[in-house]
C-alpha atoms as a PDB file:
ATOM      1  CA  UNK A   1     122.308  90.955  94.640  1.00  0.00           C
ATOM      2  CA  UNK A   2     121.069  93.124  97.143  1.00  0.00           C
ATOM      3  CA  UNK A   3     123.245  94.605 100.270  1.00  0.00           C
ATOM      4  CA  UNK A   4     122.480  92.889 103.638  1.00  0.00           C
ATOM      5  CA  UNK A   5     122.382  96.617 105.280  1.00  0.00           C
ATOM      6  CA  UNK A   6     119.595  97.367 102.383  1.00  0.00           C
ATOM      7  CA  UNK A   7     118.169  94.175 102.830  1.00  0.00           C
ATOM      8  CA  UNK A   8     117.671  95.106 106.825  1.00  0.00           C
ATOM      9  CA  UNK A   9     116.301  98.425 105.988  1.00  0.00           C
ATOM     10  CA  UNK A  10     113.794  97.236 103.576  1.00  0.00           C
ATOM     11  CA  UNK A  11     112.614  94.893 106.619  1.00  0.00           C
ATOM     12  CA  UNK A  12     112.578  97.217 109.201  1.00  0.00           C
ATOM     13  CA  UNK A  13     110.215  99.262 107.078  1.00  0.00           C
ATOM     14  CA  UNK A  14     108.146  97.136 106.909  1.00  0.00           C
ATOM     15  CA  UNK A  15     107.445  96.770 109.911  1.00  0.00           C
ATOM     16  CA  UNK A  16     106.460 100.434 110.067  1.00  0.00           C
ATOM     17  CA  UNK A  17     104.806 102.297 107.528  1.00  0.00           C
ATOM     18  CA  UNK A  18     103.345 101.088 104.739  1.00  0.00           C
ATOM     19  CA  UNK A  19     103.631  97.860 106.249  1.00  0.00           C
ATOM     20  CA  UNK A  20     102.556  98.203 109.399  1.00  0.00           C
ATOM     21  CA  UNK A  21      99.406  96.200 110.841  1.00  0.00           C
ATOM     22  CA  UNK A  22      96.311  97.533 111.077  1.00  0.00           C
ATOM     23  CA  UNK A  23      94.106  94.822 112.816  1.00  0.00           C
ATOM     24  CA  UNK A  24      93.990  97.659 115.900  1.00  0.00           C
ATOM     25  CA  UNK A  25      92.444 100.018 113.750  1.00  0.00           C
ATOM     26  CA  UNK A  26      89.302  97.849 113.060  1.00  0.00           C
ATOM     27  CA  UNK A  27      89.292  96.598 116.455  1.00  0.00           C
ATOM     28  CA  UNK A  28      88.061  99.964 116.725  1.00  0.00           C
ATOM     29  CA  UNK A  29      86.176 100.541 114.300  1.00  0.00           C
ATOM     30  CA  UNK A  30      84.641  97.578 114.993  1.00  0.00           C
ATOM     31  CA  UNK A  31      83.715  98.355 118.307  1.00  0.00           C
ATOM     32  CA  UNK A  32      82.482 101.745 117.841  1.00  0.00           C
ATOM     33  CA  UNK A  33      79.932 100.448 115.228  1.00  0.00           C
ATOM     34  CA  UNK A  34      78.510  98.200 117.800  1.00  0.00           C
ATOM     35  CA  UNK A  35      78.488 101.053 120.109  1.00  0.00           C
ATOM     36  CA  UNK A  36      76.437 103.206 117.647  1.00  0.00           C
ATOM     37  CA  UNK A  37      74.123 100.504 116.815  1.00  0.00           C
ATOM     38  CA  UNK A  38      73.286  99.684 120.400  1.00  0.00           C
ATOM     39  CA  UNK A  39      72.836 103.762 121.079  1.00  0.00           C
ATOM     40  CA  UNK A  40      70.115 103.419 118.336  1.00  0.00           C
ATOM     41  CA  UNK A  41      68.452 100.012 119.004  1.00  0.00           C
ATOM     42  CA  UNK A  42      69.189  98.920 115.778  1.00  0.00           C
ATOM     43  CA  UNK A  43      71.031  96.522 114.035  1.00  0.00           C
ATOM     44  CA  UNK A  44      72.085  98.908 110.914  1.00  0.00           C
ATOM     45  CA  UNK A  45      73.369  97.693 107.798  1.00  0.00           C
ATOM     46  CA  UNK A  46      76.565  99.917 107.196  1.00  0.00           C
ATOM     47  CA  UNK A  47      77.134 100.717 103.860  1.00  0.00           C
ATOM     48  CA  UNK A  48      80.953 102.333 103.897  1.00  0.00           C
ATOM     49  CA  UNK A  49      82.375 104.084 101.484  1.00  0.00           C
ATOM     50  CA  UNK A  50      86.062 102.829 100.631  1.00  0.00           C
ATOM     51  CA  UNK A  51      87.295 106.475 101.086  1.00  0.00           C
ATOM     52  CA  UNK A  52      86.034 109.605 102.101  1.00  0.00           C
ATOM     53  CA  UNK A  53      84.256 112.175 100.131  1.00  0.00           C
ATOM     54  CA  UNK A  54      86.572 114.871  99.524  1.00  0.00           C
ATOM     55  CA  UNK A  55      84.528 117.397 100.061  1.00  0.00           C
ATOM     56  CA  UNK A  56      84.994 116.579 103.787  1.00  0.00           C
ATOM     57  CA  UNK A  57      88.016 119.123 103.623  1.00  0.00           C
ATOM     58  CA  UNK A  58      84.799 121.631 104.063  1.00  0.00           C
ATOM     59  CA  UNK A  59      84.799 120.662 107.755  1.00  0.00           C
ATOM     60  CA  UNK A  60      88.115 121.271 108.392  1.00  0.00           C
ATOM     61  CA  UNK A  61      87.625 124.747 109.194  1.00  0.00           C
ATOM     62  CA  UNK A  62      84.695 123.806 111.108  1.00  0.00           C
ATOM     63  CA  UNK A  63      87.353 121.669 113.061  1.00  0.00           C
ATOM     64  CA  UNK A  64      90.202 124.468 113.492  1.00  0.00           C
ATOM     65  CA  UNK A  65      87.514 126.222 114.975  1.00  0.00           C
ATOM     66  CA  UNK A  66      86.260 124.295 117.538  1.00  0.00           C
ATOM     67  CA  UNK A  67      90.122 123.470 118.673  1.00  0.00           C
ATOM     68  CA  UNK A  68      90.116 127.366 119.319  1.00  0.00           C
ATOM     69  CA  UNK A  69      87.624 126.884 121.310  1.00  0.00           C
ATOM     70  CA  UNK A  70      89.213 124.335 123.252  1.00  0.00           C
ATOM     71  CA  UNK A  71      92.217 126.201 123.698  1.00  0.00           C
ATOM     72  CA  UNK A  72      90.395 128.995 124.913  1.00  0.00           C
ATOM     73  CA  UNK A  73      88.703 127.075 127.276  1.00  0.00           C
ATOM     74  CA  UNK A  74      92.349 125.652 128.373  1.00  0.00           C
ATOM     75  CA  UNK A  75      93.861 129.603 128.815  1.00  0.00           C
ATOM     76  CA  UNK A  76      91.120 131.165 130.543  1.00  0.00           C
ATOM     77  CA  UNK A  77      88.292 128.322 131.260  1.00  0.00           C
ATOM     78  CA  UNK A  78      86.101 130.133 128.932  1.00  0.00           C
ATOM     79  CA  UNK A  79      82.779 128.873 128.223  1.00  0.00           C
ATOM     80  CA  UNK A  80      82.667 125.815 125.505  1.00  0.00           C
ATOM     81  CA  UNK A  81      80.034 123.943 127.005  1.00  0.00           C
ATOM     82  CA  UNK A  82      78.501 123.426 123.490  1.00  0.00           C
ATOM     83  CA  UNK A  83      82.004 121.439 122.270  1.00  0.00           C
ATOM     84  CA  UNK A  84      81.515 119.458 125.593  1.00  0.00           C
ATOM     85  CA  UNK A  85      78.815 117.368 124.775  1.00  0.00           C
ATOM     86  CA  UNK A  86      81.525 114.083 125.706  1.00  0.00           C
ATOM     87  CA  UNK A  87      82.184 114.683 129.301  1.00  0.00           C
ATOM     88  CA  UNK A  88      85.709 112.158 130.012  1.00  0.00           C
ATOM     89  CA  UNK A  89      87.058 114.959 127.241  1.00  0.00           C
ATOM     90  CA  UNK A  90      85.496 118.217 129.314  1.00  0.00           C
ATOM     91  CA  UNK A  91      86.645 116.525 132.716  1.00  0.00           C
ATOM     92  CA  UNK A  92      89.991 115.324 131.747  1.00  0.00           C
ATOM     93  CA  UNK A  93      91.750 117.968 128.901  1.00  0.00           C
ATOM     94  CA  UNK A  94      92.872 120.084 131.093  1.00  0.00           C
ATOM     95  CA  UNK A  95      95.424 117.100 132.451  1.00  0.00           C
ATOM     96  CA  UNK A  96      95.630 115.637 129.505  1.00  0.00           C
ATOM     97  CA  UNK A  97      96.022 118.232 126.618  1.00  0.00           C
ATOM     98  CA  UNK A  98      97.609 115.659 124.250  1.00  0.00           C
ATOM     99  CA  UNK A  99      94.309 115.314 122.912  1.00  0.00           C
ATOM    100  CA  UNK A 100      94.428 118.718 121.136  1.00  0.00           C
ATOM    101  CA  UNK A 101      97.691 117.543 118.836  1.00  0.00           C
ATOM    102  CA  UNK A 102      96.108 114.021 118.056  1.00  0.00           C
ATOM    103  CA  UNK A 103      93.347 115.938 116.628  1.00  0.00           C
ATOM    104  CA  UNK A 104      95.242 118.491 114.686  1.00  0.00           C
ATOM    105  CA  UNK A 105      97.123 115.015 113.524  1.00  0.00           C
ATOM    106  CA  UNK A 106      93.936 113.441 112.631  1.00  0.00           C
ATOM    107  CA  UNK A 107      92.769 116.652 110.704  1.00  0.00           C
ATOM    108  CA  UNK A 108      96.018 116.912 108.608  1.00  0.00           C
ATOM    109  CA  UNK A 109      95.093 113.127 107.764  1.00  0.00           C
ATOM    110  CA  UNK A 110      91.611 114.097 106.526  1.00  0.00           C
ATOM    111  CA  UNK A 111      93.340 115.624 103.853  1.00  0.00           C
ATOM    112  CA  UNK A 112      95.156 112.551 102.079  1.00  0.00           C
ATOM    113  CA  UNK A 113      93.188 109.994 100.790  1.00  0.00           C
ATOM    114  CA  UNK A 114      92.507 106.757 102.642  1.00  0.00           C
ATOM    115  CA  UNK A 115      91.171 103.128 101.868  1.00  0.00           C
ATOM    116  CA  UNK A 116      88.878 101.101 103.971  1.00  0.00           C
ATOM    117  CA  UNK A 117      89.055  97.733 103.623  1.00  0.00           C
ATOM    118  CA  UNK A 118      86.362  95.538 104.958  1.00  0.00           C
ATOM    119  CA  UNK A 119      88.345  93.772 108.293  1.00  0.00           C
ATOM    120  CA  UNK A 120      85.171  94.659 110.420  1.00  0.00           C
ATOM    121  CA  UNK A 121      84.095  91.597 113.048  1.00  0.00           C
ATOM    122  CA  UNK A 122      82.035  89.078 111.374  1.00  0.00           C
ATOM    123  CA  UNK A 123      78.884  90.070 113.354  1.00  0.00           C
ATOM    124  CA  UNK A 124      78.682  93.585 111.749  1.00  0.00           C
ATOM    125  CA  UNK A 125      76.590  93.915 108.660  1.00  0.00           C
ATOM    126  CA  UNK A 126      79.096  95.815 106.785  1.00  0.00           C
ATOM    127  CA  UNK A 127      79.227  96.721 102.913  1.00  0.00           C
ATOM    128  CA  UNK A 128      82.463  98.373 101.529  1.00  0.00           C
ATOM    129  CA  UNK A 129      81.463 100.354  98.005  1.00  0.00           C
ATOM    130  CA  UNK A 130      84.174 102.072  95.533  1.00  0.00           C
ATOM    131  CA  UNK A 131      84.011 105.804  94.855  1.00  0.00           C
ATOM    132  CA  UNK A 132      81.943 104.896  91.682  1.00  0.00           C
ATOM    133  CA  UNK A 133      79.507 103.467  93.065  1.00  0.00           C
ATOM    134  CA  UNK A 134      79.206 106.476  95.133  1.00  0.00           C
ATOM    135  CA  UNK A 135      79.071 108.969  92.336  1.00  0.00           C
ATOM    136  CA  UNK A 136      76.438 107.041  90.962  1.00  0.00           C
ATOM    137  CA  UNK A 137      74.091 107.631  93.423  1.00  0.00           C
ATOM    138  CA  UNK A 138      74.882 111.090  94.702  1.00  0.00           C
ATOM    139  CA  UNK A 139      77.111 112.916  91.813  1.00  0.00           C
ATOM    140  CA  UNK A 140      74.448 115.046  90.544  1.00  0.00           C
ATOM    141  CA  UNK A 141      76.817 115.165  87.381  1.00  0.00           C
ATOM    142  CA  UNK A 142      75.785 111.166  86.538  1.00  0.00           C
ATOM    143  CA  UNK A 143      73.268 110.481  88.977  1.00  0.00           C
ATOM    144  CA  UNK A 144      70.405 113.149  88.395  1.00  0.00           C
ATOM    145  CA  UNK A 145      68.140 114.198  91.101  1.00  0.00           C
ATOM    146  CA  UNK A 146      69.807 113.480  95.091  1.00  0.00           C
ATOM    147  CA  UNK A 147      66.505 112.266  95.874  1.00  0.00           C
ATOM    148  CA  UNK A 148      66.238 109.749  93.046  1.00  0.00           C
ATOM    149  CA  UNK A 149      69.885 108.826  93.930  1.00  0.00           C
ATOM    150  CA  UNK A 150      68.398 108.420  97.680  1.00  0.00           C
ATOM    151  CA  UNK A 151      65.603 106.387  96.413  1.00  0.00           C
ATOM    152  CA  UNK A 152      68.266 103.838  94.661  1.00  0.00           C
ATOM    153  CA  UNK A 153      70.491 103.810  97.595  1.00  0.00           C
ATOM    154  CA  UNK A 154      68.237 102.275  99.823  1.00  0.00           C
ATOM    155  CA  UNK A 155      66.255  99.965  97.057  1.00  0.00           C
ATOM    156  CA  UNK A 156      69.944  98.468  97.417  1.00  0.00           C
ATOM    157  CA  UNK A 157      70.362  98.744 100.943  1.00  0.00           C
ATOM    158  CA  UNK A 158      67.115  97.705 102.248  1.00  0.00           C
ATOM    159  CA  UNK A 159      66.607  98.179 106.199  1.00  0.00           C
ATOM    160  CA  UNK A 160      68.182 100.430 108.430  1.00  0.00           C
ATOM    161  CA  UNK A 161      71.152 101.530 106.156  1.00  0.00           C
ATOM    162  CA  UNK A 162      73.396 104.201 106.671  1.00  0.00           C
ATOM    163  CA  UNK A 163      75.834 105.382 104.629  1.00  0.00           C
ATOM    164  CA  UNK A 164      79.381 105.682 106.304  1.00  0.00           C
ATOM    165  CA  UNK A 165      82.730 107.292 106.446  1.00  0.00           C
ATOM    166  CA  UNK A 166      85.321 106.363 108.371  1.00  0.00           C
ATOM    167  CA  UNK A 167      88.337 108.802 108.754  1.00  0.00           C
ATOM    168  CA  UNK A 168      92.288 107.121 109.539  1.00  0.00           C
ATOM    169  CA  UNK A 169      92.355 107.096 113.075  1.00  0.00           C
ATOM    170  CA  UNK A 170      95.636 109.239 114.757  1.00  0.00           C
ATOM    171  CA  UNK A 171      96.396 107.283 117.447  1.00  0.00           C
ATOM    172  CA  UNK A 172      99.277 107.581 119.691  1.00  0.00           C
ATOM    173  CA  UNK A 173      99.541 104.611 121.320  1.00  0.00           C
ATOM    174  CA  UNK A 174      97.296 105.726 124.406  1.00  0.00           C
ATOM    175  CA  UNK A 175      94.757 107.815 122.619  1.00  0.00           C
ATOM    176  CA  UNK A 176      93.260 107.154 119.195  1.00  0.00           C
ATOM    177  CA  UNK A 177      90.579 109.493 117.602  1.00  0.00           C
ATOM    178  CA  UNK A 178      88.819 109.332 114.188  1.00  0.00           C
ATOM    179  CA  UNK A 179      86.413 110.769 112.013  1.00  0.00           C
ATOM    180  CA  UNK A 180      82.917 108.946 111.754  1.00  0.00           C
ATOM    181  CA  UNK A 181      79.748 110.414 109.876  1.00  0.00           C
ATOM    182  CA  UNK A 182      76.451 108.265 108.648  1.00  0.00           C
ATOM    183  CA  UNK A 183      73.893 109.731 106.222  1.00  0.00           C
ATOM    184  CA  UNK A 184      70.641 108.247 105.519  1.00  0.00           C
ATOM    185  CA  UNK A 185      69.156 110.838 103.471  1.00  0.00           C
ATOM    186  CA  UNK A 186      69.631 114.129 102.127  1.00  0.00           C
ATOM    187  CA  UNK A 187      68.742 116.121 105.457  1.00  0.00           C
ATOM    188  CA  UNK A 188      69.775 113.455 107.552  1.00  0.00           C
ATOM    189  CA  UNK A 189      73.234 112.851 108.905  1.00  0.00           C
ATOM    190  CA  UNK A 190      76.153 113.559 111.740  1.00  0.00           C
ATOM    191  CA  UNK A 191      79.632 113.668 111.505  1.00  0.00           C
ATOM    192  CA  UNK A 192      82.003 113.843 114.711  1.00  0.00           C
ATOM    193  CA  UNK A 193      85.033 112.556 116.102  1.00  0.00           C
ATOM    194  CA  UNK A 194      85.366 109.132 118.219  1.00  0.00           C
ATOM    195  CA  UNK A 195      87.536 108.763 121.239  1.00  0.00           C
ATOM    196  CA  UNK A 196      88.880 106.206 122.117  1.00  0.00           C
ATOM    197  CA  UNK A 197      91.307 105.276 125.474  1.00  0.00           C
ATOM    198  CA  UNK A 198      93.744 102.520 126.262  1.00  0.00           C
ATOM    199  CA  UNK A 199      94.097 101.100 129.573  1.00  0.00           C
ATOM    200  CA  UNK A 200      95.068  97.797 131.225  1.00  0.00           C
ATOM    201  CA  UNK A 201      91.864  95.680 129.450  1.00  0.00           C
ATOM    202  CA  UNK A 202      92.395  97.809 125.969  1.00  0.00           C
ATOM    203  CA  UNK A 203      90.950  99.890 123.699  1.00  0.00           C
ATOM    204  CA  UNK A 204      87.611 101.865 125.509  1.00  0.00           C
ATOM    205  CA  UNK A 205      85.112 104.017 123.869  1.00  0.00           C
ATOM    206  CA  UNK A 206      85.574 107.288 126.152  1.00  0.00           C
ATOM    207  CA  UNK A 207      82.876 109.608 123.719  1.00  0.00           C
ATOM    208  CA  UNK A 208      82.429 111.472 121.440  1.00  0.00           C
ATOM    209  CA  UNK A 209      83.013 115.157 120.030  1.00  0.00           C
ATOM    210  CA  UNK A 210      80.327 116.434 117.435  1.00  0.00           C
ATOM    211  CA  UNK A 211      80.862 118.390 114.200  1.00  0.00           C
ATOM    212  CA  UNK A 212      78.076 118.784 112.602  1.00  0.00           C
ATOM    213  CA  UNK A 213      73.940 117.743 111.905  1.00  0.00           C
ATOM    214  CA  UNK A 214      71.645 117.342 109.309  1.00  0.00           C
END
Protein backbone atom coordinates (compact mmCIF):
# COMPACT_ATOMS: atom_id res chain seq x y z
CA UNK A 1 0.00 0.00 0.00
CA UNK A 2 1.42 3.15 -0.76
CA UNK A 3 2.79 5.85 1.99
CA UNK A 4 0.42 8.84 2.54
CA UNK A 5 3.72 11.22 2.36
CA UNK A 6 4.33 9.39 -1.24
CA UNK A 7 0.88 9.49 -1.96
CA UNK A 8 1.01 13.58 -1.38
CA UNK A 9 4.06 13.87 -3.44
CA UNK A 10 2.78 12.00 -6.33
CA UNK A 11 -0.23 14.66 -6.17
CA UNK A 12 1.58 17.60 -5.80
CA UNK A 13 3.40 16.67 -8.97
CA UNK A 14 0.94 16.59 -10.64
CA UNK A 15 -0.05 19.51 -10.35
CA UNK A 16 3.25 20.72 -11.80
CA UNK A 17 5.11 19.17 -14.40
CA UNK A 18 4.10 16.67 -16.42
CA UNK A 19 0.80 17.31 -15.20
CA UNK A 20 0.38 20.62 -15.33
CA UNK A 21 -2.45 22.37 -17.56
CA UNK A 22 -1.86 23.69 -20.61
CA UNK A 23 -5.22 25.31 -21.75
CA UNK A 24 -3.02 28.86 -21.38
CA UNK A 25 -0.72 27.76 -23.84
CA UNK A 26 -3.36 27.45 -26.67
CA UNK A 27 -5.13 30.38 -25.47
CA UNK A 28 -2.19 31.69 -27.07
CA UNK A 29 -1.63 30.03 -29.66
CA UNK A 30 -4.92 30.43 -30.44
CA UNK A 31 -4.91 33.96 -30.45
CA UNK A 32 -1.83 34.58 -32.27
CA UNK A 33 -3.19 32.51 -35.25
CA UNK A 34 -6.08 34.81 -35.47
CA UNK A 35 -3.71 37.61 -35.25
CA UNK A 36 -1.67 36.30 -38.25
CA UNK A 37 -4.62 35.53 -40.26
CA UNK A 38 -6.18 38.94 -39.85
CA UNK A 39 -2.46 40.59 -40.70
CA UNK A 40 -2.91 38.65 -44.03
CA UNK A 41 -6.65 38.97 -44.87
CA UNK A 42 -7.02 35.50 -44.97
CA UNK A 43 -8.65 32.86 -43.38
CA UNK A 44 -5.61 30.17 -43.69
CA UNK A 45 -6.00 26.64 -43.22
CA UNK A 46 -3.08 25.72 -40.73
CA UNK A 47 -1.64 22.61 -41.32
CA UNK A 48 0.71 22.00 -37.96
CA UNK A 49 3.10 19.74 -37.61
CA UNK A 50 2.81 17.70 -34.20
CA UNK A 51 6.51 18.60 -33.46
CA UNK A 52 9.09 20.57 -34.84
CA UNK A 53 11.51 19.75 -37.50
CA UNK A 54 14.70 19.16 -35.91
CA UNK A 55 16.61 20.75 -38.07
CA UNK A 56 15.31 23.95 -36.39
CA UNK A 57 18.43 23.56 -33.99
CA UNK A 58 20.09 25.36 -37.28
CA UNK A 59 18.55 28.62 -36.03
CA UNK A 60 19.73 28.49 -32.81
CA UNK A 61 22.84 30.13 -33.57
CA UNK A 62 21.00 32.49 -35.62
CA UNK A 63 19.18 33.16 -32.20
CA UNK A 64 22.41 33.44 -29.82
CA UNK A 65 23.29 35.91 -32.18
CA UNK A 66 20.74 38.23 -32.30
CA UNK A 67 20.57 38.11 -28.20
CA UNK A 68 24.22 39.57 -28.62
CA UNK A 69 22.90 41.99 -30.29
CA UNK A 70 20.46 42.84 -27.82
CA UNK A 71 22.82 42.88 -25.15
CA UNK A 72 24.93 45.11 -26.94
CA UNK A 73 22.33 47.36 -27.53
CA UNK A 74 21.55 47.12 -23.55
CA UNK A 75 25.60 48.01 -22.61
CA UNK A 76 26.24 50.69 -24.91
CA UNK A 77 22.79 51.48 -26.92
CA UNK A 78 24.45 50.26 -29.96
CA UNK A 79 22.66 50.19 -33.11
CA UNK A 80 20.13 46.99 -33.55
CA UNK A 81 17.53 48.68 -35.29
CA UNK A 82 17.29 45.67 -37.70
CA UNK A 83 16.31 43.17 -34.46
CA UNK A 84 13.75 45.99 -33.62
CA UNK A 85 11.30 45.47 -36.08
CA UNK A 86 8.56 44.92 -32.74
CA UNK A 87 8.68 48.26 -31.14
CA UNK A 88 6.87 47.46 -27.22
CA UNK A 89 10.31 45.11 -27.21
CA UNK A 90 12.78 48.18 -28.57
CA UNK A 91 10.83 50.71 -26.21
CA UNK A 92 10.54 48.66 -23.16
CA UNK A 93 13.93 46.10 -22.76
CA UNK A 94 15.84 48.33 -21.38
CA UNK A 95 13.28 48.29 -18.11
CA UNK A 96 12.40 45.14 -18.57
CA UNK A 97 15.46 42.89 -19.46
CA UNK A 98 13.71 39.69 -18.27
CA UNK A 99 12.90 39.22 -21.73
CA UNK A 100 16.50 38.26 -22.67
CA UNK A 101 16.43 34.99 -20.10
CA UNK A 102 12.84 33.90 -21.28
CA UNK A 103 14.34 33.70 -24.60
CA UNK A 104 17.52 31.93 -23.79
CA UNK A 105 14.75 29.59 -21.83
CA UNK A 106 12.71 29.24 -24.85
CA UNK A 107 15.88 28.44 -27.02
CA UNK A 108 17.16 25.67 -24.63
CA UNK A 109 13.46 24.30 -25.16
CA UNK A 110 13.86 24.25 -28.96
CA UNK A 111 16.14 21.62 -28.37
CA UNK A 112 13.85 18.81 -26.71
CA UNK A 113 11.19 17.55 -28.55
CA UNK A 114 7.62 18.77 -28.14
CA UNK A 115 3.97 17.60 -29.06
CA UNK A 116 1.19 19.73 -30.28
CA UNK A 117 -1.96 18.62 -29.69
CA UNK A 118 -4.87 20.10 -31.49
CA UNK A 119 -6.70 22.33 -28.36
CA UNK A 120 -6.87 25.36 -30.85
CA UNK A 121 -10.48 27.44 -30.61
CA UNK A 122 -13.06 25.86 -32.65
CA UNK A 123 -13.10 28.76 -35.19
CA UNK A 124 -9.49 28.07 -36.40
CA UNK A 125 -9.10 25.78 -39.34
CA UNK A 126 -6.43 23.78 -37.84
CA UNK A 127 -4.89 20.30 -39.01
CA UNK A 128 -2.39 18.52 -36.63
CA UNK A 129 -0.11 15.90 -38.93
CA UNK A 130 2.52 13.24 -37.38
CA UNK A 131 6.19 13.46 -38.31
CA UNK A 132 5.41 10.82 -41.06
CA UNK A 133 3.29 12.44 -42.72
CA UNK A 134 5.78 15.12 -42.86
CA UNK A 135 8.62 13.07 -44.21
CA UNK A 136 6.43 12.05 -46.80
CA UNK A 137 6.10 15.11 -48.36
CA UNK A 138 9.39 16.86 -47.77
CA UNK A 139 12.09 13.95 -46.82
CA UNK A 140 13.79 13.92 -50.04
CA UNK A 141 14.93 10.36 -48.77
CA UNK A 142 11.00 8.96 -49.37
CA UNK A 143 9.40 11.76 -50.91
CA UNK A 144 11.47 12.55 -54.19
CA UNK A 145 11.55 15.91 -55.68
CA UNK A 146 10.56 19.07 -52.81
CA UNK A 147 8.56 20.41 -55.50
CA UNK A 148 6.55 17.27 -56.20
CA UNK A 149 6.28 16.94 -52.36
CA UNK A 150 4.96 20.77 -52.58
CA UNK A 151 2.62 19.87 -55.28
CA UNK A 152 1.01 16.96 -52.89
CA UNK A 153 0.97 19.14 -49.92
CA UNK A 154 -1.35 21.48 -51.14
CA UNK A 155 -3.54 18.90 -53.47
CA UNK A 156 -4.26 17.94 -49.66
CA UNK A 157 -4.49 21.21 -48.26
CA UNK A 158 -6.39 23.06 -50.77
CA UNK A 159 -6.69 27.01 -50.14
CA UNK A 160 -4.56 29.19 -48.34
CA UNK A 161 -2.50 26.51 -46.39
CA UNK A 162 0.46 26.99 -44.54
CA UNK A 163 2.45 24.69 -43.03
CA UNK A 164 3.21 25.41 -39.24
CA UNK A 165 5.45 25.02 -36.29
CA UNK A 166 4.78 25.95 -33.14
CA UNK A 167 7.70 26.05 -30.56
CA UNK A 168 6.79 25.39 -26.34
CA UNK A 169 6.19 28.69 -25.22
CA UNK A 170 8.67 29.88 -21.96
CA UNK A 171 6.50 31.78 -20.14
CA UNK A 172 7.03 33.21 -16.81
CA UNK A 173 3.95 34.02 -15.61
CA UNK A 174 4.05 37.75 -16.98
CA UNK A 175 5.82 37.19 -20.23
CA UNK A 176 5.43 34.22 -22.56
CA UNK A 177 7.38 33.93 -25.92
CA UNK A 178 7.42 31.15 -28.57
CA UNK A 179 8.65 30.05 -31.71
CA UNK A 180 6.20 30.32 -34.79
CA UNK A 181 7.26 29.70 -38.57
CA UNK A 182 4.70 28.94 -41.70
CA UNK A 183 5.97 27.65 -45.06
CA UNK A 184 3.97 27.51 -48.10
CA UNK A 185 6.49 26.54 -50.52
CA UNK A 186 9.98 25.87 -50.98
CA UNK A 187 11.17 29.67 -51.13
CA UNK A 188 8.47 30.79 -49.12
CA UNK A 189 8.39 31.02 -45.37
CA UNK A 190 9.22 33.08 -41.88
CA UNK A 191 10.10 31.97 -38.69
CA UNK A 192 10.24 34.41 -35.53
CA UNK A 193 9.41 34.64 -32.06
CA UNK A 194 5.83 35.80 -30.59
CA UNK A 195 5.44 37.99 -27.59
CA UNK A 196 3.11 37.90 -25.66
CA UNK A 197 2.17 40.22 -22.23
CA UNK A 198 -0.10 39.73 -19.28
CA UNK A 199 -1.94 42.44 -17.73
CA UNK A 200 -5.19 43.01 -15.82
CA UNK A 201 -7.61 41.72 -19.03
CA UNK A 202 -4.87 38.77 -19.90
CA UNK A 203 -2.80 37.47 -22.26
CA UNK A 204 -1.90 40.48 -25.17
CA UNK A 205 -0.08 40.06 -28.35
CA UNK A 206 2.79 42.80 -27.74
CA UNK A 207 4.86 41.72 -31.37
CA UNK A 208 6.94 40.10 -32.76
CA UNK A 209 10.84 39.43 -33.20
CA UNK A 210 11.93 37.97 -36.70
CA UNK A 211 14.47 35.22 -37.46
CA UNK A 212 14.52 34.53 -40.63
CA UNK A 213 12.76 34.73 -44.57
CA UNK A 214 12.32 32.80 -47.44
Amino acid sequence: MMKPALLLLLLALSQFGFGQDKTADYTIYSAYLKIYQKSKNKQFNYAIRESMDRGQKNNLSTIVGMLGNFRSYLKDNSDASMFFQCEYFRDTLKKDTLWLPLIEQLNQMMMRKHIIQNRFSNDLKVTVFADYRYLEYFDRKTSGDIEEGWAAFHDDYPGYSLLTELSPIANDGKRAVFYFSTRCGSLCGTGQFVLFYKDDKGWRFVGILPIWMA
